[in-house]
PDB file of N, CA and C in Angstrom:
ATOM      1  N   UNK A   1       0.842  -1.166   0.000  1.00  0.00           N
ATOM      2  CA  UNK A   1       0.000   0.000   0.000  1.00  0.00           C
ATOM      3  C   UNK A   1       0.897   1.241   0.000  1.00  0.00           C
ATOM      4  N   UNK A   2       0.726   1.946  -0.768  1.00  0.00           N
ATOM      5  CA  UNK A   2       1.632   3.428  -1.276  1.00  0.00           C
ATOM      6  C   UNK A   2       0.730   4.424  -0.148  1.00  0.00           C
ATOM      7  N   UNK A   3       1.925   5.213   0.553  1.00  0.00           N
ATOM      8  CA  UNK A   3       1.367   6.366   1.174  1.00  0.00           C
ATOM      9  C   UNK A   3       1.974   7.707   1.036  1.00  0.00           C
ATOM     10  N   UNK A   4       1.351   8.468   0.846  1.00  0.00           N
ATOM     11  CA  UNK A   4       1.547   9.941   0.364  1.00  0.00           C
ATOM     12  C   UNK A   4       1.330  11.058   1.633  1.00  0.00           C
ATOM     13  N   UNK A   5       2.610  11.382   2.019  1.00  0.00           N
ATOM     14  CA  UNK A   5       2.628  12.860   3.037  1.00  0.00           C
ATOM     15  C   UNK A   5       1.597  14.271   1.862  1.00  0.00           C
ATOM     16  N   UNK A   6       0.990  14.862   3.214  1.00  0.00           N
ATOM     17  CA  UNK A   6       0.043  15.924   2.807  1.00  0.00           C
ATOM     18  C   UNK A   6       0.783  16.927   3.557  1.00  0.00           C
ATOM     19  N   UNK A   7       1.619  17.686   2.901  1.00  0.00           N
ATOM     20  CA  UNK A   7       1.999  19.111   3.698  1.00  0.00           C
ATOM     21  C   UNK A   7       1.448  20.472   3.148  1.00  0.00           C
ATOM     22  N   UNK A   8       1.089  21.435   4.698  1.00  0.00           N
ATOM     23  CA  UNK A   8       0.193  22.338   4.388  1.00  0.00           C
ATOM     24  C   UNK A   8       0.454  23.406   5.108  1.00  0.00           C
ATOM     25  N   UNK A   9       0.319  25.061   4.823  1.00  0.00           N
ATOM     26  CA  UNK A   9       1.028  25.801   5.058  1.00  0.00           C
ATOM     27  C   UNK A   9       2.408  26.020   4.212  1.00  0.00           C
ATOM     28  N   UNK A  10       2.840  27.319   5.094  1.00  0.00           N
ATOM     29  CA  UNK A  10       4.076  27.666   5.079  1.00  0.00           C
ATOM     30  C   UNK A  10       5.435  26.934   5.178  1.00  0.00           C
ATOM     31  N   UNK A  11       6.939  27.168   4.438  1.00  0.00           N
ATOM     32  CA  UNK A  11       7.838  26.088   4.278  1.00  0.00           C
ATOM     33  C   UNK A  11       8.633  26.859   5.717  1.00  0.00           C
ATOM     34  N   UNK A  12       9.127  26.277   6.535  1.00  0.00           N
ATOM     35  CA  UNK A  12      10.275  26.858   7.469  1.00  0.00           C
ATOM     36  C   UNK A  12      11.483  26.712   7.033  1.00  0.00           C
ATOM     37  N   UNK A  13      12.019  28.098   6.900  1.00  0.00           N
ATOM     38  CA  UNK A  13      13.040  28.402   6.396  1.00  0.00           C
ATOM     39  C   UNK A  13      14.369  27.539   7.258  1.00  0.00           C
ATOM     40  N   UNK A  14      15.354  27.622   6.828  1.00  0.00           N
ATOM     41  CA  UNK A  14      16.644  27.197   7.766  1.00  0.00           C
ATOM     42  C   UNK A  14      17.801  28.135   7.053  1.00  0.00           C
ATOM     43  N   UNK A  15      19.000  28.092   8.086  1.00  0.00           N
ATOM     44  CA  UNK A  15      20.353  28.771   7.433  1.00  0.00           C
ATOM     45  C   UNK A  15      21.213  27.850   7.930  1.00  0.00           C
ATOM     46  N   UNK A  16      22.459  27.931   7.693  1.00  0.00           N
ATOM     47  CA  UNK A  16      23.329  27.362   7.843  1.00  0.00           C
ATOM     48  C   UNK A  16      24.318  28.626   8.573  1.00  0.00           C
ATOM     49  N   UNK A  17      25.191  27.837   9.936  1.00  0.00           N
ATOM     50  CA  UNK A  17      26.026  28.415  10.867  1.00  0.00           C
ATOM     51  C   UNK A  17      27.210  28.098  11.077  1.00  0.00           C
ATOM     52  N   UNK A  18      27.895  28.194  11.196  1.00  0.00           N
ATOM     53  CA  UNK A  18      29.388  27.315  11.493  1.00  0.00           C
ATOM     54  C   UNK A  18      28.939  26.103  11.449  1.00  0.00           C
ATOM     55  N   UNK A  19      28.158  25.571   9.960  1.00  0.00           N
ATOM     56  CA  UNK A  19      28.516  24.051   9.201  1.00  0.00           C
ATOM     57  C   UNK A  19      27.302  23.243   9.587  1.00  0.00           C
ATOM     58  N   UNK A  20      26.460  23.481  10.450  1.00  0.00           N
ATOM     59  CA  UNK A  20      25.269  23.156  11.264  1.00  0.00           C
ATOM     60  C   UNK A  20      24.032  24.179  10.501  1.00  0.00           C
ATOM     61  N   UNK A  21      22.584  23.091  10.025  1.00  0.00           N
ATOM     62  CA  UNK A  21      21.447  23.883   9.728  1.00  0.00           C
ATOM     63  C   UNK A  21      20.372  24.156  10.666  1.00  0.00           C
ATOM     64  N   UNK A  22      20.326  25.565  10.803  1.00  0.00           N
ATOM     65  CA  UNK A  22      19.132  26.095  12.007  1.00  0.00           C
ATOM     66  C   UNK A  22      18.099  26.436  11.161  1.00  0.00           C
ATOM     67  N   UNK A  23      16.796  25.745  12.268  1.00  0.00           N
ATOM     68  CA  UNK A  23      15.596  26.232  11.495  1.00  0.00           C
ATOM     69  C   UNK A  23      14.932  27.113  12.460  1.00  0.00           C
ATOM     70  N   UNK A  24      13.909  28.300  12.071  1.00  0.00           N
ATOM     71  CA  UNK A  24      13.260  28.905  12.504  1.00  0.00           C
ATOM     72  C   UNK A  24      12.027  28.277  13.352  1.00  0.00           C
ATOM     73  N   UNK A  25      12.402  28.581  14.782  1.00  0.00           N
ATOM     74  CA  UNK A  25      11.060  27.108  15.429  1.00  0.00           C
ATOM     75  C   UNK A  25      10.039  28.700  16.604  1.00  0.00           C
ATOM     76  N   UNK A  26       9.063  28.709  16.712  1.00  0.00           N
ATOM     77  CA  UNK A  26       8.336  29.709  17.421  1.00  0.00           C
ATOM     78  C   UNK A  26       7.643  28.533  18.592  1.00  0.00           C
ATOM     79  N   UNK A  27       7.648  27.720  18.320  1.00  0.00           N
ATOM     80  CA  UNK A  27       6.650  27.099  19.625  1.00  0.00           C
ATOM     81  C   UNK A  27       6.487  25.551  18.951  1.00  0.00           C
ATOM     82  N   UNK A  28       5.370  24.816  20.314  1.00  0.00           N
ATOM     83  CA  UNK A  28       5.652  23.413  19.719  1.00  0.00           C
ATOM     84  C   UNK A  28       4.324  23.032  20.568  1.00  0.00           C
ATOM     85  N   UNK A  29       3.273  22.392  19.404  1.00  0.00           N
ATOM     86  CA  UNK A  29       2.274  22.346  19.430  1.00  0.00           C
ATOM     87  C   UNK A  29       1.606  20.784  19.052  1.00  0.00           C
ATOM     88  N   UNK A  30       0.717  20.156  20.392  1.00  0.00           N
ATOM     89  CA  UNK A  30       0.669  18.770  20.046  1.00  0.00           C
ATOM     90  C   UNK A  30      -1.145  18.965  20.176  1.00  0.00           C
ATOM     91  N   UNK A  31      -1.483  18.021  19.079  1.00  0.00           N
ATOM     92  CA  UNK A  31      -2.788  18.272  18.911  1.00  0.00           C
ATOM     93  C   UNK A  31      -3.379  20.060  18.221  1.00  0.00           C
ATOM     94  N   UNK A  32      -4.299  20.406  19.193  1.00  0.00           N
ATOM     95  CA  UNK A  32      -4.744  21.425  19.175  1.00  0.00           C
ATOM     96  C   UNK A  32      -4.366  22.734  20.053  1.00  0.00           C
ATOM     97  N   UNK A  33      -3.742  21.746  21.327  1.00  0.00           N
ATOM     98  CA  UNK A  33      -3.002  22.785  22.157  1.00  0.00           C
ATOM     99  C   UNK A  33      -1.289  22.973  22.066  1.00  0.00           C
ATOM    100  N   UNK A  34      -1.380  24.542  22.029  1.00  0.00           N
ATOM    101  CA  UNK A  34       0.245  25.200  21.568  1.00  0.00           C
ATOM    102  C   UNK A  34       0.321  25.005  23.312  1.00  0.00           C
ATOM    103  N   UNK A  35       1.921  24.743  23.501  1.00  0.00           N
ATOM    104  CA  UNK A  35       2.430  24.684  25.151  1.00  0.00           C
ATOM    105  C   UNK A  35       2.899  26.259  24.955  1.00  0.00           C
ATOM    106  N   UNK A  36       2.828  26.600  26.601  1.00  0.00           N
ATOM    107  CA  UNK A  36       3.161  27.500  26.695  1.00  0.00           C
ATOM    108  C   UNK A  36       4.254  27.801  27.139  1.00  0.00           C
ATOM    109  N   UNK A  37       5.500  28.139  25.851  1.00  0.00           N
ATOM    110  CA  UNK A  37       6.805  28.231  25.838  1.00  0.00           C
ATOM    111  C   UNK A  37       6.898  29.959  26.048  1.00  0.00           C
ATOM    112  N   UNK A  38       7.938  30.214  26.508  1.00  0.00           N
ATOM    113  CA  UNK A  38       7.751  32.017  27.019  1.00  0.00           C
ATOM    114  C   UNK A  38       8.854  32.302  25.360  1.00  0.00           C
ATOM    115  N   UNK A  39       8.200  33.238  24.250  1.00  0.00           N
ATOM    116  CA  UNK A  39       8.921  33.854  23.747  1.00  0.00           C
ATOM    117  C   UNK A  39      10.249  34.140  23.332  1.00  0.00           C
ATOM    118  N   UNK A  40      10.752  33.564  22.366  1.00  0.00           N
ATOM    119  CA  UNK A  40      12.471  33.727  22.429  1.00  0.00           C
ATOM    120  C   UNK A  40      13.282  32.537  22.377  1.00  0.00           C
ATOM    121  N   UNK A  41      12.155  31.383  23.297  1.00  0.00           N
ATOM    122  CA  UNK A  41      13.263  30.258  24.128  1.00  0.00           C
ATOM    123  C   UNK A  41      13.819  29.985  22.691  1.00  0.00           C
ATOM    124  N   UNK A  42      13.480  29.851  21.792  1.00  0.00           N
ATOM    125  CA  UNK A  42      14.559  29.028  20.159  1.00  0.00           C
ATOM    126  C   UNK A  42      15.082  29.514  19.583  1.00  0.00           C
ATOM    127  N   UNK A  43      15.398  31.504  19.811  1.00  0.00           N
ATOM    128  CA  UNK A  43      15.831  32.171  19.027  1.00  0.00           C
ATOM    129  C   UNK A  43      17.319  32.192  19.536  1.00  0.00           C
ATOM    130  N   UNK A  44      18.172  32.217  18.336  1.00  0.00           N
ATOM    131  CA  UNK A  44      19.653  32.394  18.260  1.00  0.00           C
ATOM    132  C   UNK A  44      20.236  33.366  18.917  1.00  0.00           C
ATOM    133  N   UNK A  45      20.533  33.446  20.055  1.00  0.00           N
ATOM    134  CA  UNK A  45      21.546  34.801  20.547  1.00  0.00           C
ATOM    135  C   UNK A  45      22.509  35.410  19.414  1.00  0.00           C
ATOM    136  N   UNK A  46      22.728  36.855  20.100  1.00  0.00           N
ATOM    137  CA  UNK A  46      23.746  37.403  18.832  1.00  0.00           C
ATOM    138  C   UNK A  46      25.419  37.291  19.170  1.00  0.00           C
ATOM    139  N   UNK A  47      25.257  36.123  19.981  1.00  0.00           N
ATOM    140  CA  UNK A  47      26.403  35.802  20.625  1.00  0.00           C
ATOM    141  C   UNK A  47      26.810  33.730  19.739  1.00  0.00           C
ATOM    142  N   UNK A  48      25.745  33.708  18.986  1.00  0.00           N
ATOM    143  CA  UNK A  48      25.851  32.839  18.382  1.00  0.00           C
ATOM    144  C   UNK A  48      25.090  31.059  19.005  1.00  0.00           C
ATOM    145  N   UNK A  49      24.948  31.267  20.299  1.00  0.00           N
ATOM    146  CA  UNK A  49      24.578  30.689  21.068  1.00  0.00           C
ATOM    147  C   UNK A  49      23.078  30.591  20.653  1.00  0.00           C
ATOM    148  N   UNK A  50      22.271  29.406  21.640  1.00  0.00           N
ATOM    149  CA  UNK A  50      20.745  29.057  20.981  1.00  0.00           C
ATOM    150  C   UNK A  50      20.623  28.774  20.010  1.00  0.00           C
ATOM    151  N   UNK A  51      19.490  28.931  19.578  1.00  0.00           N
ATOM    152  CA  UNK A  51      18.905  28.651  17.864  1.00  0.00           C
ATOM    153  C   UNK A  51      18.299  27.182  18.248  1.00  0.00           C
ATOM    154  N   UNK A  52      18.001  26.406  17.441  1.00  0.00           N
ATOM    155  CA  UNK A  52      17.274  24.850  16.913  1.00  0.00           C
ATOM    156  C   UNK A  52      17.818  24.673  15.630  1.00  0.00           C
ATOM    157  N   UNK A  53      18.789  23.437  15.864  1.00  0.00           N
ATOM    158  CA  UNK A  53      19.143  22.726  15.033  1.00  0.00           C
ATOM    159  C   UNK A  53      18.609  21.467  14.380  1.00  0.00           C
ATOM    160  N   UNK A  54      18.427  21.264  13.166  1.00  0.00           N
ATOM    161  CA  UNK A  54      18.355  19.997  12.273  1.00  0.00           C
ATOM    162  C   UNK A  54      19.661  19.449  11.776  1.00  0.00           C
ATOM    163  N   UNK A  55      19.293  18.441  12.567  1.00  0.00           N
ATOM    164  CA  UNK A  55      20.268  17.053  12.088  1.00  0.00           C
ATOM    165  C   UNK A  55      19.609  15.788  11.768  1.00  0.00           C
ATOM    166  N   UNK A  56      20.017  15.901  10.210  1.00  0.00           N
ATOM    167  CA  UNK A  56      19.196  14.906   9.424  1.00  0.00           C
ATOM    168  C   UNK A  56      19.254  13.425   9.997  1.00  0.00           C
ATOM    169  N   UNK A  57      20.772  13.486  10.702  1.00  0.00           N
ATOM    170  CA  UNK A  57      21.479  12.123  10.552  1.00  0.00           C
ATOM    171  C   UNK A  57      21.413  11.244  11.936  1.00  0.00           C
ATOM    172  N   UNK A  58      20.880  11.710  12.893  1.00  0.00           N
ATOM    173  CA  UNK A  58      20.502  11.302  14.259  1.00  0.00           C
ATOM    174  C   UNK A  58      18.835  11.135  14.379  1.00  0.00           C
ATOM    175  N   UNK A  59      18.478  10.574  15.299  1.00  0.00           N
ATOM    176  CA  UNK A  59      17.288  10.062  15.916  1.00  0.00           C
ATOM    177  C   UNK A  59      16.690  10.790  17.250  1.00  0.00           C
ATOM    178  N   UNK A  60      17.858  11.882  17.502  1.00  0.00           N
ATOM    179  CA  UNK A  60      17.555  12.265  18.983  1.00  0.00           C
ATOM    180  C   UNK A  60      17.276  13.780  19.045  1.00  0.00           C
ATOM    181  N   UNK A  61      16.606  14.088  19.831  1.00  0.00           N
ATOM    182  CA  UNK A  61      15.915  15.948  19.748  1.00  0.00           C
ATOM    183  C   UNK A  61      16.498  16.299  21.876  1.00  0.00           C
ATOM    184  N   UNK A  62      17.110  17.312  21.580  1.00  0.00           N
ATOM    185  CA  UNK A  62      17.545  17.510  22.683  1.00  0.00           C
ATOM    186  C   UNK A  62      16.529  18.827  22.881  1.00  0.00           C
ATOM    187  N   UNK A  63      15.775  19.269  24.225  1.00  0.00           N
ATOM    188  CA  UNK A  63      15.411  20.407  24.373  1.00  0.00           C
ATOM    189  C   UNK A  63      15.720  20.835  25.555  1.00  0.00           C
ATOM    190  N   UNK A  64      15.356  21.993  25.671  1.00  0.00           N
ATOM    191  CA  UNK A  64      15.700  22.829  27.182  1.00  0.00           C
ATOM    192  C   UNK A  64      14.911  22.641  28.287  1.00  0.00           C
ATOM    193  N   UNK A  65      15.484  22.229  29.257  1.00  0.00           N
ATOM    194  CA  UNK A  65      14.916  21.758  30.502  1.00  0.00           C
ATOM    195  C   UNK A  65      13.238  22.153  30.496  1.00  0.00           C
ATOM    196  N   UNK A  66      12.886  23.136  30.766  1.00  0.00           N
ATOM    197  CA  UNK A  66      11.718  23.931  31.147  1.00  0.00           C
ATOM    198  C   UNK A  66      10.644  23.885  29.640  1.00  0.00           C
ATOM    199  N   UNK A  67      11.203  22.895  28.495  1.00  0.00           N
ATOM    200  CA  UNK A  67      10.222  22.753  27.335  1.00  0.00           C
ATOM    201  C   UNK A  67      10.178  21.925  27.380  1.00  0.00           C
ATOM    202  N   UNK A  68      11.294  20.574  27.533  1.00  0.00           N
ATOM    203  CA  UNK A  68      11.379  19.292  27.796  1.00  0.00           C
ATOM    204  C   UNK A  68      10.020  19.301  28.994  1.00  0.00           C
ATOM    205  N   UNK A  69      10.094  19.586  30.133  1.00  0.00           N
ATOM    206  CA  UNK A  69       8.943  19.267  31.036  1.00  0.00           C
ATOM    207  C   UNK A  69       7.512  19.675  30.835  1.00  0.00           C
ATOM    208  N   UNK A  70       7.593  20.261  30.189  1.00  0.00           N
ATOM    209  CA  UNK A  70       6.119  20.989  29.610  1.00  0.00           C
ATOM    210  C   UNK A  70       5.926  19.604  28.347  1.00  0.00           C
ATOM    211  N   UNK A  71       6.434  19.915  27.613  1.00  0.00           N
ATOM    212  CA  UNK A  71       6.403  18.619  26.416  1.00  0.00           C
ATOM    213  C   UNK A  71       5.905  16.917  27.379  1.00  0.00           C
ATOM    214  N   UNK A  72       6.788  16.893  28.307  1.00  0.00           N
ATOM    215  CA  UNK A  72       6.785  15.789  29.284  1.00  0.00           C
ATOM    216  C   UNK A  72       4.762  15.616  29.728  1.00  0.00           C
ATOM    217  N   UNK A  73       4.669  16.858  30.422  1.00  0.00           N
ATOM    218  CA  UNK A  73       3.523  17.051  31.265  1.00  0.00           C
ATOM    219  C   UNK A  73       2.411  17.115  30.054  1.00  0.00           C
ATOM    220  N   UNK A  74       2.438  16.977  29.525  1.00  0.00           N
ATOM    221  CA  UNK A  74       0.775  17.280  28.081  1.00  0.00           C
ATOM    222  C   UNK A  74       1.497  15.857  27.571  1.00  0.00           C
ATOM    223  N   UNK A  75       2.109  15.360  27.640  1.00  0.00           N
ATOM    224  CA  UNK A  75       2.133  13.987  27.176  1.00  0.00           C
ATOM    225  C   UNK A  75       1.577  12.733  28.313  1.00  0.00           C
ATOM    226  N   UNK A  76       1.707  13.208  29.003  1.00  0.00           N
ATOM    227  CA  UNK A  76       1.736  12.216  30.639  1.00  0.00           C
ATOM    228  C   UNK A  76      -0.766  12.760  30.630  1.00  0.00           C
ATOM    229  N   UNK A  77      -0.539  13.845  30.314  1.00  0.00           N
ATOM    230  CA  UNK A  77      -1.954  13.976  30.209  1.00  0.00           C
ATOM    231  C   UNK A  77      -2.853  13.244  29.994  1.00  0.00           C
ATOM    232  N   UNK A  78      -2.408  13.903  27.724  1.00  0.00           N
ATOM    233  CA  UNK A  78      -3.123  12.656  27.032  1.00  0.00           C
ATOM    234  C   UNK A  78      -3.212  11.606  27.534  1.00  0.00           C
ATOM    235  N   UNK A  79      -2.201  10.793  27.806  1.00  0.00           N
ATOM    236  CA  UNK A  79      -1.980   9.812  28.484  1.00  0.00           C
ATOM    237  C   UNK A  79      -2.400   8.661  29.832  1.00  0.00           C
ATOM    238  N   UNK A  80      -2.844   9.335  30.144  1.00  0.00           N
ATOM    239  CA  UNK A  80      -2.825   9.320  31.872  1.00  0.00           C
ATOM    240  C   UNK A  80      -3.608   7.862  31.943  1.00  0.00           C
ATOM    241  N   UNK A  81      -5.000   7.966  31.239  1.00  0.00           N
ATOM    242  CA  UNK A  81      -5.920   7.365  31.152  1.00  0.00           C
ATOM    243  C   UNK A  81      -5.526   5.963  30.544  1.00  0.00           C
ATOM    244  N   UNK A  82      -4.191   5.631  29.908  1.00  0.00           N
ATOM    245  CA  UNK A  82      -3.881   4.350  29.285  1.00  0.00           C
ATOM    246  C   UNK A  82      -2.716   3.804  29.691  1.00  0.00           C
ATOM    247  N   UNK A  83      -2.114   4.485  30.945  1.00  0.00           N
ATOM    248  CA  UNK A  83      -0.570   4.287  31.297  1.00  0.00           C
ATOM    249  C   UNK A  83      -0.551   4.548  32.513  1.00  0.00           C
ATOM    250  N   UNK A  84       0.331   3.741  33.212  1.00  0.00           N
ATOM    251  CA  UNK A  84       0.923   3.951  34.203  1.00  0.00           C
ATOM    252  C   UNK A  84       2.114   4.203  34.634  1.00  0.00           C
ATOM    253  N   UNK A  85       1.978   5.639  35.440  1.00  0.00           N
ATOM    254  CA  UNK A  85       3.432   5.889  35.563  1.00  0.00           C
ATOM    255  C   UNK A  85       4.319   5.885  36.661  1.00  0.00           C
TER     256      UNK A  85
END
């Protein structure tokens, strides 16, 4: 059985930094509800520091403590009702 991705919207841009591609990320949204990340947390300092990186070639997404637990807590939600934790 052949399956076909449906993408919709806008493309997110990326650049490239000392050899590494950053993409433009504003928030991170499961279902219908956006978490409430405070403003900024993904934007690149002008110190070169921050940003969100894509790496094609790994399996693993590292985030920042205080998004990691929010991400954590709306997952443990949905959840709750089919799992034990």
């Amino acid at each position: 059985m052949d399956q076909e991705a449906y993408l919709a919207g806008d493309n997110t841009p990326f650049h490239v930094h000392n050899g590494l591609e950053y993409v433009t990320m504003e928030g991170i949204s499961i279902g219908e509800k956006s978490l409430d990340i405070a403003p900024g947390t993904f934007e690149m300092k002008n110190n070169g520091t921050g940003g969100v990186i894509i790496d094609r070639g790994t399996t693993l997404t590292y985030l920042v403590d205080d998004v990691y637990e929010l991400l954590c807590k709306e997952v443990r939600s949905l959840f709750q009702d089919f799992l034990k934790w």
